[in-house]
C-alpha atoms as a PDB file:
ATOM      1  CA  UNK A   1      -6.166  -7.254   8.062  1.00  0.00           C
ATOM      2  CA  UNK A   2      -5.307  -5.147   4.794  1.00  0.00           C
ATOM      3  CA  UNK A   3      -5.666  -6.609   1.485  1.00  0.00           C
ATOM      4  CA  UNK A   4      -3.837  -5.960  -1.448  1.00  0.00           C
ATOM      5  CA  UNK A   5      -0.238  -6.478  -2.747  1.00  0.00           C
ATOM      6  CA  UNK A   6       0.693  -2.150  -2.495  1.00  0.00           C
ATOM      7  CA  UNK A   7       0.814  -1.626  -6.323  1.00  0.00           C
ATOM      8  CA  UNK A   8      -0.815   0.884  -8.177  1.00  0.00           C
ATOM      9  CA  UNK A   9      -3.290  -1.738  -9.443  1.00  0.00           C
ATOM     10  CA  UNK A  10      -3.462  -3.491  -6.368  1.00  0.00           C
ATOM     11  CA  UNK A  11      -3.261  -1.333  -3.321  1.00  0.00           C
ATOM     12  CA  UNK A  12      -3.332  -2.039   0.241  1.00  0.00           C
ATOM     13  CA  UNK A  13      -6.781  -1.831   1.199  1.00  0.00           C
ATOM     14  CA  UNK A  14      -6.620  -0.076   5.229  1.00  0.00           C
ATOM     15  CA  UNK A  15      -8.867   1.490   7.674  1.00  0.00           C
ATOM     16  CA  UNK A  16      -7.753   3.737  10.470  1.00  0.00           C
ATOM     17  CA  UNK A  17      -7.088   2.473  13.718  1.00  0.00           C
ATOM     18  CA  UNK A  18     -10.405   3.079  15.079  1.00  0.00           C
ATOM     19  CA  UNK A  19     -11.921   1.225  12.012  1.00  0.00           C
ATOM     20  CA  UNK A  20     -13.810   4.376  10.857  1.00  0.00           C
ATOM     21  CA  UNK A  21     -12.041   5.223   7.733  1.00  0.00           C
ATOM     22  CA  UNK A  22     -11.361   3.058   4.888  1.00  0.00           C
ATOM     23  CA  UNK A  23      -8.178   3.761   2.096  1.00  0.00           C
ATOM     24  CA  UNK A  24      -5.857   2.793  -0.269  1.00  0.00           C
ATOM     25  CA  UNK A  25      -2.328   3.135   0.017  1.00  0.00           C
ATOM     26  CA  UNK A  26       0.148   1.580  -2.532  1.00  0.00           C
ATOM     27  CA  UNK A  27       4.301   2.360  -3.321  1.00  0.00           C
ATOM     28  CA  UNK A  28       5.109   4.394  -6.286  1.00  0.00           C
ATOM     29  CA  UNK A  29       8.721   3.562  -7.383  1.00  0.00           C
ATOM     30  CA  UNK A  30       8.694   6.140 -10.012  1.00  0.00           C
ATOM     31  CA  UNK A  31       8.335   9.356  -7.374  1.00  0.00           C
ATOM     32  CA  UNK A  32      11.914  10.965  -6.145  1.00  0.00           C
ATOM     33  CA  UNK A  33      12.078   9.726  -3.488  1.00  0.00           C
ATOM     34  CA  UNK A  34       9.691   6.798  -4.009  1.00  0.00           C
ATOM     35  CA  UNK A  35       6.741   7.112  -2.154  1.00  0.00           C
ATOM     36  CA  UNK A  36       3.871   5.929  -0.856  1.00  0.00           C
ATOM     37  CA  UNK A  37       0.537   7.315  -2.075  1.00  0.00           C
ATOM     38  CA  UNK A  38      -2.532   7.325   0.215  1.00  0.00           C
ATOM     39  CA  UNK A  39      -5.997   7.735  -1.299  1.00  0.00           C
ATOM     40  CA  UNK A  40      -8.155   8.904   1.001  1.00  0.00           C
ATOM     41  CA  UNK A  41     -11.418   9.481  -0.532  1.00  0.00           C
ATOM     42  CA  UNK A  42     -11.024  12.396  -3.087  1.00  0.00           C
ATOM     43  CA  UNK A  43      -7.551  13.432  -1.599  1.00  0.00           C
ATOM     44  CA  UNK A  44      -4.108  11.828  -2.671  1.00  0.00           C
ATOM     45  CA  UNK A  45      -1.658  11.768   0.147  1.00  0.00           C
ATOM     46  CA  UNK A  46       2.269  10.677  -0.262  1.00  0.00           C
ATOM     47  CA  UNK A  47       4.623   9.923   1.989  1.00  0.00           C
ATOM     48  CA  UNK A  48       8.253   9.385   1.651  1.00  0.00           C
ATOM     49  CA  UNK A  49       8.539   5.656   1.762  1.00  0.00           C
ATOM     50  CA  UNK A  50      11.743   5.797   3.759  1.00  0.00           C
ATOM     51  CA  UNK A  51       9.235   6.383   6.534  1.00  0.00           C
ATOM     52  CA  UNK A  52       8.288   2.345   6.538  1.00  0.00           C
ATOM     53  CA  UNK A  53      11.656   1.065   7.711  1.00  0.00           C
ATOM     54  CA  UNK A  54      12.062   4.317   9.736  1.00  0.00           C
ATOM     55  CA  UNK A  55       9.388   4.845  11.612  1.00  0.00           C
ATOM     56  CA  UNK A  56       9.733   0.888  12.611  1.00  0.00           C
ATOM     57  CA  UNK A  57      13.468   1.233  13.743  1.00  0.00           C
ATOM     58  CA  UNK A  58      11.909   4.048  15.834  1.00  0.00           C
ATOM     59  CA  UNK A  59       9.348   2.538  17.212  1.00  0.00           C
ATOM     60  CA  UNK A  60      11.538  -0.146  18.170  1.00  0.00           C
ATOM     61  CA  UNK A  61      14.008   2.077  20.151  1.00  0.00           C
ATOM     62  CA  UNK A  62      10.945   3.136  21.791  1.00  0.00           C
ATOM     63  CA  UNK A  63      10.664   0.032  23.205  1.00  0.00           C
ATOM     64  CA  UNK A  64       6.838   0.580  24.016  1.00  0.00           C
ATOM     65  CA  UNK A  65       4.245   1.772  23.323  1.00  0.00           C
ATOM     66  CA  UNK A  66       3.656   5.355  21.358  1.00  0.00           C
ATOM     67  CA  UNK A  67       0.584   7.191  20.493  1.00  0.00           C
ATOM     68  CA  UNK A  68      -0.171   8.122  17.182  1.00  0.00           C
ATOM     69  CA  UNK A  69      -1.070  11.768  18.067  1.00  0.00           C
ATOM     70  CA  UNK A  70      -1.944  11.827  14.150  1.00  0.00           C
ATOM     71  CA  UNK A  71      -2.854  15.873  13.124  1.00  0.00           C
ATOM     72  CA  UNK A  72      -3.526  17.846  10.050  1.00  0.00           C
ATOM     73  CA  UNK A  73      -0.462  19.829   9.073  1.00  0.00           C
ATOM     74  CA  UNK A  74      -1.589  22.860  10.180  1.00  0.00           C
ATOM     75  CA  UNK A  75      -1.818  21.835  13.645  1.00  0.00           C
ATOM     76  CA  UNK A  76       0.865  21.069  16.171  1.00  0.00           C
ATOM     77  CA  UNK A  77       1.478  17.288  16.939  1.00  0.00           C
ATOM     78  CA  UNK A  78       1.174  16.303  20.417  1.00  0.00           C
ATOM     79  CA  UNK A  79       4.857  15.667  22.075  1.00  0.00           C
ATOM     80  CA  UNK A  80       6.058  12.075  21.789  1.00  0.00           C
ATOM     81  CA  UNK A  81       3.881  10.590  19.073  1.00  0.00           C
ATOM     82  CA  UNK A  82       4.017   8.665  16.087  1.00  0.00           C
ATOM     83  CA  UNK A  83       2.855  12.232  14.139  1.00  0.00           C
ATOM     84  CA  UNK A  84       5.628  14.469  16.360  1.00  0.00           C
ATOM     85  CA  UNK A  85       8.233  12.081  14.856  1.00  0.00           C
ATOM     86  CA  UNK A  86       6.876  11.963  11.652  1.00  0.00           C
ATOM     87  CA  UNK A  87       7.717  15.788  11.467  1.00  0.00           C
ATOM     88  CA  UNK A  88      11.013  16.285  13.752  1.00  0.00           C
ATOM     89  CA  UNK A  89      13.743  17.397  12.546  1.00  0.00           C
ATOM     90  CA  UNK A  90      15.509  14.961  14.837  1.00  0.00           C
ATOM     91  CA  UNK A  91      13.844  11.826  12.398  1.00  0.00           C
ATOM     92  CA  UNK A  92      16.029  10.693   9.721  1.00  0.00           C
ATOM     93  CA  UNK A  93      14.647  12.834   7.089  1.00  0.00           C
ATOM     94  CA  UNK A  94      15.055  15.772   9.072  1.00  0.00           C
ATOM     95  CA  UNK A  95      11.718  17.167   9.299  1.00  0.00           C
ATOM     96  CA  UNK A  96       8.590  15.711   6.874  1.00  0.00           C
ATOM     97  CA  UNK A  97       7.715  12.422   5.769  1.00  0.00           C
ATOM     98  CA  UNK A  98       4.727  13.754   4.441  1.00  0.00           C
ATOM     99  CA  UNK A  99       5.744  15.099   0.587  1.00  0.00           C
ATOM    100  CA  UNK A 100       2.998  17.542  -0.549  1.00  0.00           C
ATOM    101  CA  UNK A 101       2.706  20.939   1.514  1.00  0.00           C
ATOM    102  CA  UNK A 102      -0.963  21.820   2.835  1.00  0.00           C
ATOM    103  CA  UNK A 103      -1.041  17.740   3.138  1.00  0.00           C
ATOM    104  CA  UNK A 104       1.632  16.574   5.213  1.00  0.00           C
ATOM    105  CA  UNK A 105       0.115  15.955   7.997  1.00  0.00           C
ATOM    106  CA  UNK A 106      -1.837  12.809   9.008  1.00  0.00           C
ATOM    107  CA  UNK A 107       1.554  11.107   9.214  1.00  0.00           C
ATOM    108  CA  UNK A 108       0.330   9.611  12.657  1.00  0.00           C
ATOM    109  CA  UNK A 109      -3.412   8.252  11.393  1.00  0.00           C
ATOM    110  CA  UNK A 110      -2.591   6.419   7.957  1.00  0.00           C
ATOM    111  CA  UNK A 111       1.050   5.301   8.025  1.00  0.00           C
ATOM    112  CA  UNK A 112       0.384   3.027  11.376  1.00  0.00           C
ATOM    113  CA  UNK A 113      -2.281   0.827   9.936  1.00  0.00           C
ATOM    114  CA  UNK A 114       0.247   0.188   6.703  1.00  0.00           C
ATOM    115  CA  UNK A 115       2.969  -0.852   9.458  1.00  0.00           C
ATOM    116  CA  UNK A 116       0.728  -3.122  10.710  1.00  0.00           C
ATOM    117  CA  UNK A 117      -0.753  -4.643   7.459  1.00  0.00           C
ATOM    118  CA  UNK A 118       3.219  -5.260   6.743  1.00  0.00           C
ATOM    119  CA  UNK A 119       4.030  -7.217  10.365  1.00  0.00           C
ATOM    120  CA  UNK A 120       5.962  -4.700  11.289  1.00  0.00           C
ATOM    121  CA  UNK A 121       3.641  -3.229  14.237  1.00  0.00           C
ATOM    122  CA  UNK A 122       0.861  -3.538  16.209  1.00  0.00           C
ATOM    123  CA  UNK A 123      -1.756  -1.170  16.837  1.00  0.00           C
ATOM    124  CA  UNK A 124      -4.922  -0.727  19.513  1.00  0.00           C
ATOM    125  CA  UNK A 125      -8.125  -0.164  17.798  1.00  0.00           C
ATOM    126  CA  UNK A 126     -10.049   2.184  20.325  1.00  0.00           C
ATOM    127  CA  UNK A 127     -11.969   4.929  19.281  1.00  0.00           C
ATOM    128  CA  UNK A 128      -9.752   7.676  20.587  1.00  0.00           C
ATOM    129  CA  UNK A 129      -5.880   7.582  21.597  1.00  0.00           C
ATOM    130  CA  UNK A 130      -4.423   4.285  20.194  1.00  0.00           C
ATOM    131  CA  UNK A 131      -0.682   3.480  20.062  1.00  0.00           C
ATOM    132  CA  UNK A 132       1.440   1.180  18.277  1.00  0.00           C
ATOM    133  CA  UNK A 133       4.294  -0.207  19.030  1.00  0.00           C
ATOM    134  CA  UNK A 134       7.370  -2.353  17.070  1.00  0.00           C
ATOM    135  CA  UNK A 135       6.762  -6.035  16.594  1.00  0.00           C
END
């Protein structure tokens, strides 16, 4: 279970779904749009924080399961996962959720566990392949 309230000074404290990689993530109200920021060793991450509330509607119109399918930007995302969606221009955004170019990717390893952490979803925890789905 994450820690942390999602500030700035407090961030989420998360691990990747196979437990092997531990970050921060935390909202930053004073992005446009507002974001959320992912710390991931020496790399900053955001994502468009539209993508919370999103990517749960979707999952729930899913009505199953969904694998993450999470891949750097530069690399295709597998058909029908969380990291496809995150980058279809069929989501609500149109394309993106990721907001800085060369590091948009990803969508489908870090935004899951935050979804979780939140009640929102629940993940597997296997080394390779896990899924989520809507709670």
């Amino acid at each position: 279970m994450a820690t942390g309230t999602g500030t700035k000074d407090d961030p989420w404290q998360l691990t990747t779904p196979p437990g092997s990689s531990a970050y921060q993530m935390w909202r930053d109200e004073t992005t446009s749009p507002a974001s959320i920021q992912c710390q991931v060793g020496g790399t900053r991450l955001a994502y468009d924080a539209r993508a919370i509330d999103e990517l749960h509607a979707w999952l729930r119109d899913q009505g199953d399961w969904v694998t993450l399918g999470g891949a750097d930007e530069q690399k295709p995302a597998p058909e029908g996962t969380v990291e496809a969606w995150g980058r279809s221009e069929a989501n609500p955004r149109g394309g993106w959720y990721g907001l800085k170019k060369g590091l948009r990717g990803r969508f489908g390893v870090y935004m899951p566990p935050l979804l979780e952490a939140l009640g929102l979803a629940e993940l597997t925890h296997d080394a390779k392949n896990n899924r989520m789905r809507a709670i």
